[in-house]
N, C-alpha and C. Protein backbone atom coordinates (compact mmCIF):
# COMPACT_ATOMS: atom_id res chain seq x y z
N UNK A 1 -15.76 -19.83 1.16
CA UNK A 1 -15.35 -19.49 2.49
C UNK A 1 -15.24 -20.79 3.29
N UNK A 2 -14.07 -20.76 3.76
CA UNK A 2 -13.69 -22.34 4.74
C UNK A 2 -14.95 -22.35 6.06
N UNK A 3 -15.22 -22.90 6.29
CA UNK A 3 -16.03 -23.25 7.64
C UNK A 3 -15.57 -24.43 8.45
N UNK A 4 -14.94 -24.11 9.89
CA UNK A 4 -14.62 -25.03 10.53
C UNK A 4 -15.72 -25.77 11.52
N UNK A 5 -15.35 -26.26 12.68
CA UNK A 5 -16.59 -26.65 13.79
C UNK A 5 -16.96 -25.07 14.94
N UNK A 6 -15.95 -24.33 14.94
CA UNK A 6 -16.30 -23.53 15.93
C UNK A 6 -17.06 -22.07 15.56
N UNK A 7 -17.76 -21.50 16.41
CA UNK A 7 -18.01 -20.60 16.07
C UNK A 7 -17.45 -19.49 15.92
N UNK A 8 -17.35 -18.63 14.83
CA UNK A 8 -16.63 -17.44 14.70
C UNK A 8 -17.43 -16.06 15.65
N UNK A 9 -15.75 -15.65 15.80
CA UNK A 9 -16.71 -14.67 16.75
C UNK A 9 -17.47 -13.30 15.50
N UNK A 10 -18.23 -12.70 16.26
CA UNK A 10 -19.12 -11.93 15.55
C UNK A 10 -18.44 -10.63 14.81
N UNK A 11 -16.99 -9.95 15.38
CA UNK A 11 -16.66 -8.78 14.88
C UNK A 11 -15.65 -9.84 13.85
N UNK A 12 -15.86 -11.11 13.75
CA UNK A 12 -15.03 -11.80 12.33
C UNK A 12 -16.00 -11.64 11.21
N UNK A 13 -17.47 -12.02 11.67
CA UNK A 13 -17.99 -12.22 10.41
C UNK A 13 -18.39 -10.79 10.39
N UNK A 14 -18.77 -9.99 11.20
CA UNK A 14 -19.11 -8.52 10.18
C UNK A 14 -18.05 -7.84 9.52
N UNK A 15 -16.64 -8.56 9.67
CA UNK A 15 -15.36 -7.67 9.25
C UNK A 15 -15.53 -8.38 7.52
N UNK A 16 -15.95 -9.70 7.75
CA UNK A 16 -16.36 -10.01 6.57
C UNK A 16 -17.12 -9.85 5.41
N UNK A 17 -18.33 -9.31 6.27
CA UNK A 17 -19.89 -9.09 5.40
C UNK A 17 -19.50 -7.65 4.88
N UNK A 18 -18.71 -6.65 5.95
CA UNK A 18 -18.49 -5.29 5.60
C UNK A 18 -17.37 -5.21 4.39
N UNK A 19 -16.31 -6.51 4.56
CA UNK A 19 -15.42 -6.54 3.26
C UNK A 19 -16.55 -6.43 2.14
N UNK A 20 -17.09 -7.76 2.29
CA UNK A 20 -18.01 -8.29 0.95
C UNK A 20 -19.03 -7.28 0.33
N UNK A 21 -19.56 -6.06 1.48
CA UNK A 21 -20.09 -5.52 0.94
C UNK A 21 -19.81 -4.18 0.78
N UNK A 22 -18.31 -3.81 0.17
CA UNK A 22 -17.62 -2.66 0.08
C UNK A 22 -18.07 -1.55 1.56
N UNK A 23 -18.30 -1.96 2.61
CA UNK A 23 -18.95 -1.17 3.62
C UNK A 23 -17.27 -0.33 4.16
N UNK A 24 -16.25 -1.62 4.54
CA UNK A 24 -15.41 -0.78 5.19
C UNK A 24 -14.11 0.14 4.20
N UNK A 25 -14.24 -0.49 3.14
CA UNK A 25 -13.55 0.88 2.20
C UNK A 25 -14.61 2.34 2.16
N UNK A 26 -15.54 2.77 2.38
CA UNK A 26 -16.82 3.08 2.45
C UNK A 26 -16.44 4.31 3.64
N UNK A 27 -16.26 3.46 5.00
CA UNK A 27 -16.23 3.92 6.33
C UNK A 27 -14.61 4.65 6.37
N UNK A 28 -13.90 3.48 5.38
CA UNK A 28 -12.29 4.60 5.69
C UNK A 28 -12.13 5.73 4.52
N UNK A 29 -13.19 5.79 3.60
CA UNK A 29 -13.01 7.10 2.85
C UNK A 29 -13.78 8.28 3.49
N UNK A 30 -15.24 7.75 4.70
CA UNK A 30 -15.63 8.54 5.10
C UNK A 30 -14.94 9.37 6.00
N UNK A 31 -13.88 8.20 6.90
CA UNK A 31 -13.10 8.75 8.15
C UNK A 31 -11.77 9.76 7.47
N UNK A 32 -11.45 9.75 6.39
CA UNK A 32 -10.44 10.99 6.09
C UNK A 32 -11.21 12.42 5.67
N UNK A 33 -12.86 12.50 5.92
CA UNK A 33 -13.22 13.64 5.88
C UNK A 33 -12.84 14.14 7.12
N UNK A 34 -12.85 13.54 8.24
CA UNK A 34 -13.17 14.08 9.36
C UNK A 34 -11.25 14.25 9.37
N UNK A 35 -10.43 14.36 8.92
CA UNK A 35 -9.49 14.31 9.31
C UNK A 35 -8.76 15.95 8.68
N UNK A 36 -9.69 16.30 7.70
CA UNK A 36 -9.49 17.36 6.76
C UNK A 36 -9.05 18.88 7.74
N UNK A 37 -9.76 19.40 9.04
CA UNK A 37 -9.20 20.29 9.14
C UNK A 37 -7.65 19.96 10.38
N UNK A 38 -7.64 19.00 10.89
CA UNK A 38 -6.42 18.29 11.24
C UNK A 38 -5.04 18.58 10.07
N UNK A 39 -5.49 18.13 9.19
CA UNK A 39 -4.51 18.38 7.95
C UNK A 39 -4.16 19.57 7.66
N UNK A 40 -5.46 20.49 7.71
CA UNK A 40 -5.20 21.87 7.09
C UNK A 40 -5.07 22.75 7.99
N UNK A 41 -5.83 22.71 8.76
CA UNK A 41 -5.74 23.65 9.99
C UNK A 41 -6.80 24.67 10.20
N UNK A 42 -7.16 25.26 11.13
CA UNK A 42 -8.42 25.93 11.32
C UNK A 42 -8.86 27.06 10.17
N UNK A 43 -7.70 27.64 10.02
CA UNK A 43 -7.53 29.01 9.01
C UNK A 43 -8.33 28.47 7.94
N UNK A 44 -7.68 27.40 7.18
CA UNK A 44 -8.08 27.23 5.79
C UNK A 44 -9.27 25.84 5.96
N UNK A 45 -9.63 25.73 7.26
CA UNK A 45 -10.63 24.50 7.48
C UNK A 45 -12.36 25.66 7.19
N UNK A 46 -11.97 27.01 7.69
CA UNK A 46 -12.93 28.28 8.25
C UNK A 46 -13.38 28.30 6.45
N UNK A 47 -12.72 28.08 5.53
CA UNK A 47 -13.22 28.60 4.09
C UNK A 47 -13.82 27.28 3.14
N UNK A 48 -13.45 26.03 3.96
CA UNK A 48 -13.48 24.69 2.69
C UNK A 48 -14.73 23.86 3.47
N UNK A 49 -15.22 22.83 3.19
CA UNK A 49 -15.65 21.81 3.58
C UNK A 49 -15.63 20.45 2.31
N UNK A 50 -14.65 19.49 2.76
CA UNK A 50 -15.17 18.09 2.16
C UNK A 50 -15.94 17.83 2.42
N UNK A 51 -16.22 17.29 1.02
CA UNK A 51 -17.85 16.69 0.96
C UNK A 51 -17.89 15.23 0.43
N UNK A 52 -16.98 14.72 0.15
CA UNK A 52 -16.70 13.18 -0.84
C UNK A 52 -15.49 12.98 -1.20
N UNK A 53 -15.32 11.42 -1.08
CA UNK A 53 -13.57 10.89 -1.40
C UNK A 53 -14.77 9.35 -1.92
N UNK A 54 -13.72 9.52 -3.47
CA UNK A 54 -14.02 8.45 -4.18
C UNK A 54 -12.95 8.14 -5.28
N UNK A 55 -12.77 6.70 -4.93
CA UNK A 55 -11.72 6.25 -5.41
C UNK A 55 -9.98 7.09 -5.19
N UNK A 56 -10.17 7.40 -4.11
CA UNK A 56 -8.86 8.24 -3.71
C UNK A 56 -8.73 9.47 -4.07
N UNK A 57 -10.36 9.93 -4.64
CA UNK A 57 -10.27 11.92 -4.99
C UNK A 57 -11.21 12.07 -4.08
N UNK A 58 -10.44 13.32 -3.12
CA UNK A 58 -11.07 13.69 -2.39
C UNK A 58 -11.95 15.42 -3.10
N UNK A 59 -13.08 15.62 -2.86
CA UNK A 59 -13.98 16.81 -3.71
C UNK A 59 -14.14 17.67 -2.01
N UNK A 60 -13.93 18.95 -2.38
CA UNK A 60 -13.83 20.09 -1.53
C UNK A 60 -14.57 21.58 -2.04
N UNK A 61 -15.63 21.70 -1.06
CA UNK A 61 -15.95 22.74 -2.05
C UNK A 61 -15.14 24.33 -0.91
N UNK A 62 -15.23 24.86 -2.03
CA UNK A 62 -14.37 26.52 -1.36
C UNK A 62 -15.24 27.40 -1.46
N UNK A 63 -15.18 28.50 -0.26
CA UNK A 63 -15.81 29.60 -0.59
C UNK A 63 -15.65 30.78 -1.35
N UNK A 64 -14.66 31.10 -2.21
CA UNK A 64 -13.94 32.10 -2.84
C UNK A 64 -13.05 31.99 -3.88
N UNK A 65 -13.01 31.79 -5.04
CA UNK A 65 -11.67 32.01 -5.77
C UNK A 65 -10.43 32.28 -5.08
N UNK A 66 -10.49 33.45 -4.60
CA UNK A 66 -8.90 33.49 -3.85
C UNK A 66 -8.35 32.28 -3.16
N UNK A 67 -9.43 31.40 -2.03
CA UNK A 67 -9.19 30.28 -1.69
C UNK A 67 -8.95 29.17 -2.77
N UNK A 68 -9.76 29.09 -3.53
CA UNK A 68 -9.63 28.08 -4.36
C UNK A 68 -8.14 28.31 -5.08
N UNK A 69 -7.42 29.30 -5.67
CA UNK A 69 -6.44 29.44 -6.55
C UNK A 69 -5.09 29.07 -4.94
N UNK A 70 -5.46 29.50 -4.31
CA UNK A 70 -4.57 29.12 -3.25
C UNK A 70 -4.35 27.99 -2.84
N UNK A 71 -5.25 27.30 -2.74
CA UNK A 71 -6.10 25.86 -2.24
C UNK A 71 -5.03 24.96 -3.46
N UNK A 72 -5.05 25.44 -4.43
CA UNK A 72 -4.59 24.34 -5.91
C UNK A 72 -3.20 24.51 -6.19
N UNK A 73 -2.76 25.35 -5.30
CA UNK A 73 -1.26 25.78 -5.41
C UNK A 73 -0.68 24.78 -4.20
N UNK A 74 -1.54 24.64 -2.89
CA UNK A 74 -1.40 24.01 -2.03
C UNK A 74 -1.38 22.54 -1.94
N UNK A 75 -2.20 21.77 -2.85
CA UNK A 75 -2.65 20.55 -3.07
C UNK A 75 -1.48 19.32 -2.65
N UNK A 76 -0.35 19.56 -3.71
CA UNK A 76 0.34 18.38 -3.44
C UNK A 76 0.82 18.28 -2.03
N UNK A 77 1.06 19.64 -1.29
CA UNK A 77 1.47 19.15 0.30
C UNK A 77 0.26 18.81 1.12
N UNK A 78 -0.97 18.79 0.95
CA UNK A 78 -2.19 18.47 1.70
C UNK A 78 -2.51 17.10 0.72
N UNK A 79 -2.00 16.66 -0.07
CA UNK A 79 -2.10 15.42 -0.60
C UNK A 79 -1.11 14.86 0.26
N UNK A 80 -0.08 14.84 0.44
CA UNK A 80 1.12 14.34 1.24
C UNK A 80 0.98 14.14 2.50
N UNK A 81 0.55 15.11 3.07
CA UNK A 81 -0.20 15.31 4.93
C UNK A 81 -0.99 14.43 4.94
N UNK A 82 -2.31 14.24 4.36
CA UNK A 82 -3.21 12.97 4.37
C UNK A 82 -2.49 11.68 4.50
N UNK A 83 -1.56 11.61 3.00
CA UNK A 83 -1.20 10.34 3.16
C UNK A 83 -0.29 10.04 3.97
N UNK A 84 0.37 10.79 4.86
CA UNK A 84 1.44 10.78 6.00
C UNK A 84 0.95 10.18 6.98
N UNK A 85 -0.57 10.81 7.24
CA UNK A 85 -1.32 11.09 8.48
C UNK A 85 -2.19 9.06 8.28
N UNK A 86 -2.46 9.10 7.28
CA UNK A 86 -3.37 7.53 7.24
C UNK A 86 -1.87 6.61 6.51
N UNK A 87 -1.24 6.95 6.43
CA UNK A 87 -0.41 5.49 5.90
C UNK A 87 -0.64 5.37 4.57
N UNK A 88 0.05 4.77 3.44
CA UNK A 88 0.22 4.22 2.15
C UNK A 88 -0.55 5.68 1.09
N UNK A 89 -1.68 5.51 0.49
CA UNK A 89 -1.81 6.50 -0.34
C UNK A 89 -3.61 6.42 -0.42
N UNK A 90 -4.11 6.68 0.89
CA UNK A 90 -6.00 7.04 0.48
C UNK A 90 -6.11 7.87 -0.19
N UNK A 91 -5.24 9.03 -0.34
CA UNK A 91 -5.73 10.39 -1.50
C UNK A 91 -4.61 9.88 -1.92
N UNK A 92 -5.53 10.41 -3.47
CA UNK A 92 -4.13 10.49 -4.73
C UNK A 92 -4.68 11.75 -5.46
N UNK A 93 -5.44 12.25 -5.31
CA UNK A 93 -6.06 14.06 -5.93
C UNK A 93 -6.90 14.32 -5.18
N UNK A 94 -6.79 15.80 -4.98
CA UNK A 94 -8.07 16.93 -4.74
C UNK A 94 -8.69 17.79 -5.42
N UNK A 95 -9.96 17.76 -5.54
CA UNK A 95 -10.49 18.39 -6.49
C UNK A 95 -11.25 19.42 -5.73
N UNK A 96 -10.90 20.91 -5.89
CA UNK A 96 -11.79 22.26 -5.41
C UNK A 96 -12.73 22.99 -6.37
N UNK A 97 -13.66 23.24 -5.80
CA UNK A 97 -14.48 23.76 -6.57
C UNK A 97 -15.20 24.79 -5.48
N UNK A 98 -15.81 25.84 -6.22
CA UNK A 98 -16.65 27.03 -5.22
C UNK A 98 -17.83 26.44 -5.58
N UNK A 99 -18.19 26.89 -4.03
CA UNK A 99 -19.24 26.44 -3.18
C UNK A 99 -19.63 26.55 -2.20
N UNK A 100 -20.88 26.59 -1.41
CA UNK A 100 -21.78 27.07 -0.10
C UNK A 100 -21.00 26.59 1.03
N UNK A 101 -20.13 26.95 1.93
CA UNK A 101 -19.43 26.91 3.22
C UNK A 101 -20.64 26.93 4.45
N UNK A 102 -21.14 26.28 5.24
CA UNK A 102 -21.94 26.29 6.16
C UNK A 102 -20.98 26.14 7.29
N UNK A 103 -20.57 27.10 8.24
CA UNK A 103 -20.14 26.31 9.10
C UNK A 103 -20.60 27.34 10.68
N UNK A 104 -20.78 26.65 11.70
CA UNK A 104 -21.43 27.33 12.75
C UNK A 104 -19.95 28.09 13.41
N UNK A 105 -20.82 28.47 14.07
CA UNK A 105 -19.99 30.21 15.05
C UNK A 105 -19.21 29.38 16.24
N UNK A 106 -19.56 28.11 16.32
CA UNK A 106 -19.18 27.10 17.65
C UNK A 106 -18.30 26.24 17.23
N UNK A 107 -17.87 26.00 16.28
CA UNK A 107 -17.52 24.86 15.44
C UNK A 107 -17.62 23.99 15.84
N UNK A 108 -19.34 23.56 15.55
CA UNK A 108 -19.49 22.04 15.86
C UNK A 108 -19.33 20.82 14.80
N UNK A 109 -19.41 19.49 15.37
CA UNK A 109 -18.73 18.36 14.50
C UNK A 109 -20.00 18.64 13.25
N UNK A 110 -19.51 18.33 12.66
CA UNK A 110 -20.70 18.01 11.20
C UNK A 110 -21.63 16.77 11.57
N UNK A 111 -22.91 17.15 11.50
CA UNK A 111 -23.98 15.96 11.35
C UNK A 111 -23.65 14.39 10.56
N UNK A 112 -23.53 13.51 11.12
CA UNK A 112 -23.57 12.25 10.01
C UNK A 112 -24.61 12.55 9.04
N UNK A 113 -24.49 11.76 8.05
CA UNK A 113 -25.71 11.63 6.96
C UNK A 113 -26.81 11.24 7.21
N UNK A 114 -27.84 12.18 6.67
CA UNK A 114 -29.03 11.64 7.54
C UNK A 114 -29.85 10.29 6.40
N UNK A 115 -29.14 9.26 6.87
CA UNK A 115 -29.75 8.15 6.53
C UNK A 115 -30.81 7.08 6.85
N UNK A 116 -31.08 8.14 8.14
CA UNK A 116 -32.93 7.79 8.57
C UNK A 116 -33.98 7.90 7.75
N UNK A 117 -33.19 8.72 7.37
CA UNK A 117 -34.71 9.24 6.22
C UNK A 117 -35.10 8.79 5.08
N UNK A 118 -33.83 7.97 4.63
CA UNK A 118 -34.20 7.40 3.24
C UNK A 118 -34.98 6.04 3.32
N UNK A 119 -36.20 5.75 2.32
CA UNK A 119 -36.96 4.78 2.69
C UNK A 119 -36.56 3.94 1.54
N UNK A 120 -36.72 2.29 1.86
CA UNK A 120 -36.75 1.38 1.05
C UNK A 120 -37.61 0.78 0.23
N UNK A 121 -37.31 0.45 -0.85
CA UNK A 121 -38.81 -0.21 -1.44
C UNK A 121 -39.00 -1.40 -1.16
N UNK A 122 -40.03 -1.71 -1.06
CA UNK A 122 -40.30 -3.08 -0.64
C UNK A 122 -39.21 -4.50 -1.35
N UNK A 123 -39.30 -4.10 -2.69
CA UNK A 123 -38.60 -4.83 -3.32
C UNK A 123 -37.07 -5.11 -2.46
N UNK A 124 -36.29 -3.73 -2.21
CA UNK A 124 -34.96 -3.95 -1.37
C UNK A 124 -34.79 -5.00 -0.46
N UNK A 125 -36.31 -4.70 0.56
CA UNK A 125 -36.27 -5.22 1.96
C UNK A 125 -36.22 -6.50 1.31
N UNK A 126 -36.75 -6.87 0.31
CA UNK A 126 -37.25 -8.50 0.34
C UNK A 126 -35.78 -9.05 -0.26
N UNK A 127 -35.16 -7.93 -1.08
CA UNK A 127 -33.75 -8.76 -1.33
C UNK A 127 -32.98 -9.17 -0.27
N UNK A 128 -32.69 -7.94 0.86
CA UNK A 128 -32.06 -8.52 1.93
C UNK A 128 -32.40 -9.54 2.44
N UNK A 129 -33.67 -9.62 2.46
CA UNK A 129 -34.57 -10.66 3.63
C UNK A 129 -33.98 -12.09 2.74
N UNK A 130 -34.31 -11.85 1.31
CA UNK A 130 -33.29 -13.39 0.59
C UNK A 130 -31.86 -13.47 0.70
N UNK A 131 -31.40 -12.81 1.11
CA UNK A 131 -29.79 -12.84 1.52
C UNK A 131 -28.99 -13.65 2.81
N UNK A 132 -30.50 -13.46 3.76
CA UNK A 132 -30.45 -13.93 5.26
C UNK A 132 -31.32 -14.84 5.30
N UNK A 133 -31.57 -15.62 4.55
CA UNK A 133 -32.42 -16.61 4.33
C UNK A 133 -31.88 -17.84 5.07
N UNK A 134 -30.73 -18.11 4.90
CA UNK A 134 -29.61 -19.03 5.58
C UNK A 134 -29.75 -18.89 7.56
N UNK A 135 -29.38 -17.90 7.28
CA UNK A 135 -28.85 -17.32 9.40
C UNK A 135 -30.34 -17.67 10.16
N UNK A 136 -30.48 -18.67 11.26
CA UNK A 136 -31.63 -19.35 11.52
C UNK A 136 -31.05 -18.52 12.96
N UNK A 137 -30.10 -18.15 13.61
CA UNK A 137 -30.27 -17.56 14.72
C UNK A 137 -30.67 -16.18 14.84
N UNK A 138 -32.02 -16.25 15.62
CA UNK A 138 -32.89 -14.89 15.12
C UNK A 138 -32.33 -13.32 15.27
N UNK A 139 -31.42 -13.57 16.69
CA UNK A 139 -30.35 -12.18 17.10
C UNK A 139 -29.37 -11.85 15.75
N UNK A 140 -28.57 -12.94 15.56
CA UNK A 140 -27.60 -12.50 14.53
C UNK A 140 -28.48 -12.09 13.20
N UNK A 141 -29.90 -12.58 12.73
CA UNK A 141 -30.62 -12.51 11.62
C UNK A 141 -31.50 -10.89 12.10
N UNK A 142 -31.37 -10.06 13.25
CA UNK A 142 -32.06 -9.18 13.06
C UNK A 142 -30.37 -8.24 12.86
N UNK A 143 -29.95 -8.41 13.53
CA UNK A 143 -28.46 -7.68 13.61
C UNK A 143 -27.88 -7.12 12.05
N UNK A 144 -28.19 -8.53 11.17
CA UNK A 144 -27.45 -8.64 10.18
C UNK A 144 -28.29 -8.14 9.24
N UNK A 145 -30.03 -8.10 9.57
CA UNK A 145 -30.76 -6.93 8.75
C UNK A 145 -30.32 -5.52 9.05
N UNK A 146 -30.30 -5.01 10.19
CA UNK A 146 -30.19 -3.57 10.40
C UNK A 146 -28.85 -3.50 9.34
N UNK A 147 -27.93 -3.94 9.55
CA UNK A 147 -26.84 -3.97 9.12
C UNK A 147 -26.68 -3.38 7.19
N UNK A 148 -27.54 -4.55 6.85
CA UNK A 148 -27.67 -4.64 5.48
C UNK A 148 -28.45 -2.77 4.60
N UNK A 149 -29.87 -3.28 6.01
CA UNK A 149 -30.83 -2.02 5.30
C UNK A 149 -29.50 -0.89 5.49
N UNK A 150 -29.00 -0.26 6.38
CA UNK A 150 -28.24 0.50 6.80
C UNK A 150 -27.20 0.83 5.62
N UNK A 151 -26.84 -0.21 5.23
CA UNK A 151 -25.72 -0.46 3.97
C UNK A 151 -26.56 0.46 2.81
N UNK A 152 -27.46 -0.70 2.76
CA UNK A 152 -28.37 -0.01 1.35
C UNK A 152 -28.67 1.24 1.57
N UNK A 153 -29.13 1.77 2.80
CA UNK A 153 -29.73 3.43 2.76
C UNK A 153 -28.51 4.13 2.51
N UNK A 154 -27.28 3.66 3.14
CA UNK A 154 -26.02 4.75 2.64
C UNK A 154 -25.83 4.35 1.58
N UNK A 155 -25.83 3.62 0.42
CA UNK A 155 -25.49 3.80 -0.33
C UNK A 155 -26.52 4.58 -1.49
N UNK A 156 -27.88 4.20 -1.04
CA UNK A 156 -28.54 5.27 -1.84
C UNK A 156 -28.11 6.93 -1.32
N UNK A 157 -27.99 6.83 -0.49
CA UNK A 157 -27.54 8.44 -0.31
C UNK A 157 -25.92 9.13 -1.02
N UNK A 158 -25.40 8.20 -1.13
CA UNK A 158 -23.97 8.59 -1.54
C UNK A 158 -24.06 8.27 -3.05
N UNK A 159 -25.11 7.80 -3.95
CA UNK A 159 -24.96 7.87 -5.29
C UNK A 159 -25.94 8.64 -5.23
């Protein structure tokens, strides 16, 4: 990485650290869940919920066979809508499967992942802590922990 005399501003280097650490491919597979009943529409949003997009397959679980056989007949134009809707090609398959539909009487947004809860082992913390071993300015060195642990807890939650 080039280093000049000036300082980079800060949404440069986290655009960086988040490249380096697969964070923002991560954040734009998370953001086409939320885009799912946009695509589909309330009707068929009321029977499905995405649950995961990896490597450009997005996994949907259905409440019913009837939905599901419908759902797979439907695919390539809700493959197309996505990729209309985000540009170039984030989905390239959908995969349905039956499964538990939770959805409230209000239709509220879905909870983020609860990634409070997952704890680290000591061992983790101390890897990060050798990672930031370098960054002597203490703001950017606590910033860039939350950052990291944060990384690591989502990713234990998503494998």
């Amino acid at each position: 990485m080039k280093r000049d005399s000036f300082p980079s501003p800060v949404s440069e280097v986290l655009g960086r650290v988040f490249n380096r650490r697969g964070i923002s491919k991560k954040m734009k597979e998370m953001s086409l869940l939320g885009l799912w009943q946009e695509v589909v529409g309330k009707k068929i949003d009321r029977h499905t919920h995405p649950f995961s997009v990896k490597k450009g397959k997005l996994f949907v679980n259905v409440d019913n066979s009837g939905w599901l056989v419908q759902l797979t007949y439907l695919k390539d134009k809700i493959i197309a809508e996505f990729n209309k809707k985000e540009g170039g090609k984030p989905i390239k398959d959908i995969y349905f499967r039956l499964g538990e539909i939770k959805k409230s009487t209000k239709e509220e947004k879905r909870r983020p992942l609860a990634i409070k809860r997952v704890k680290l082992e000591k061992a983790e913390l101390d890897e990060i802590g050798k990672h930031l071993i370098g960054v002597k300015d203490k703001a950017l060195h606590r910033i860039l922990t939350r950052v990291l642990i944060k990384d690591k807890k989502l990713k234990k939650v998503l494998n």
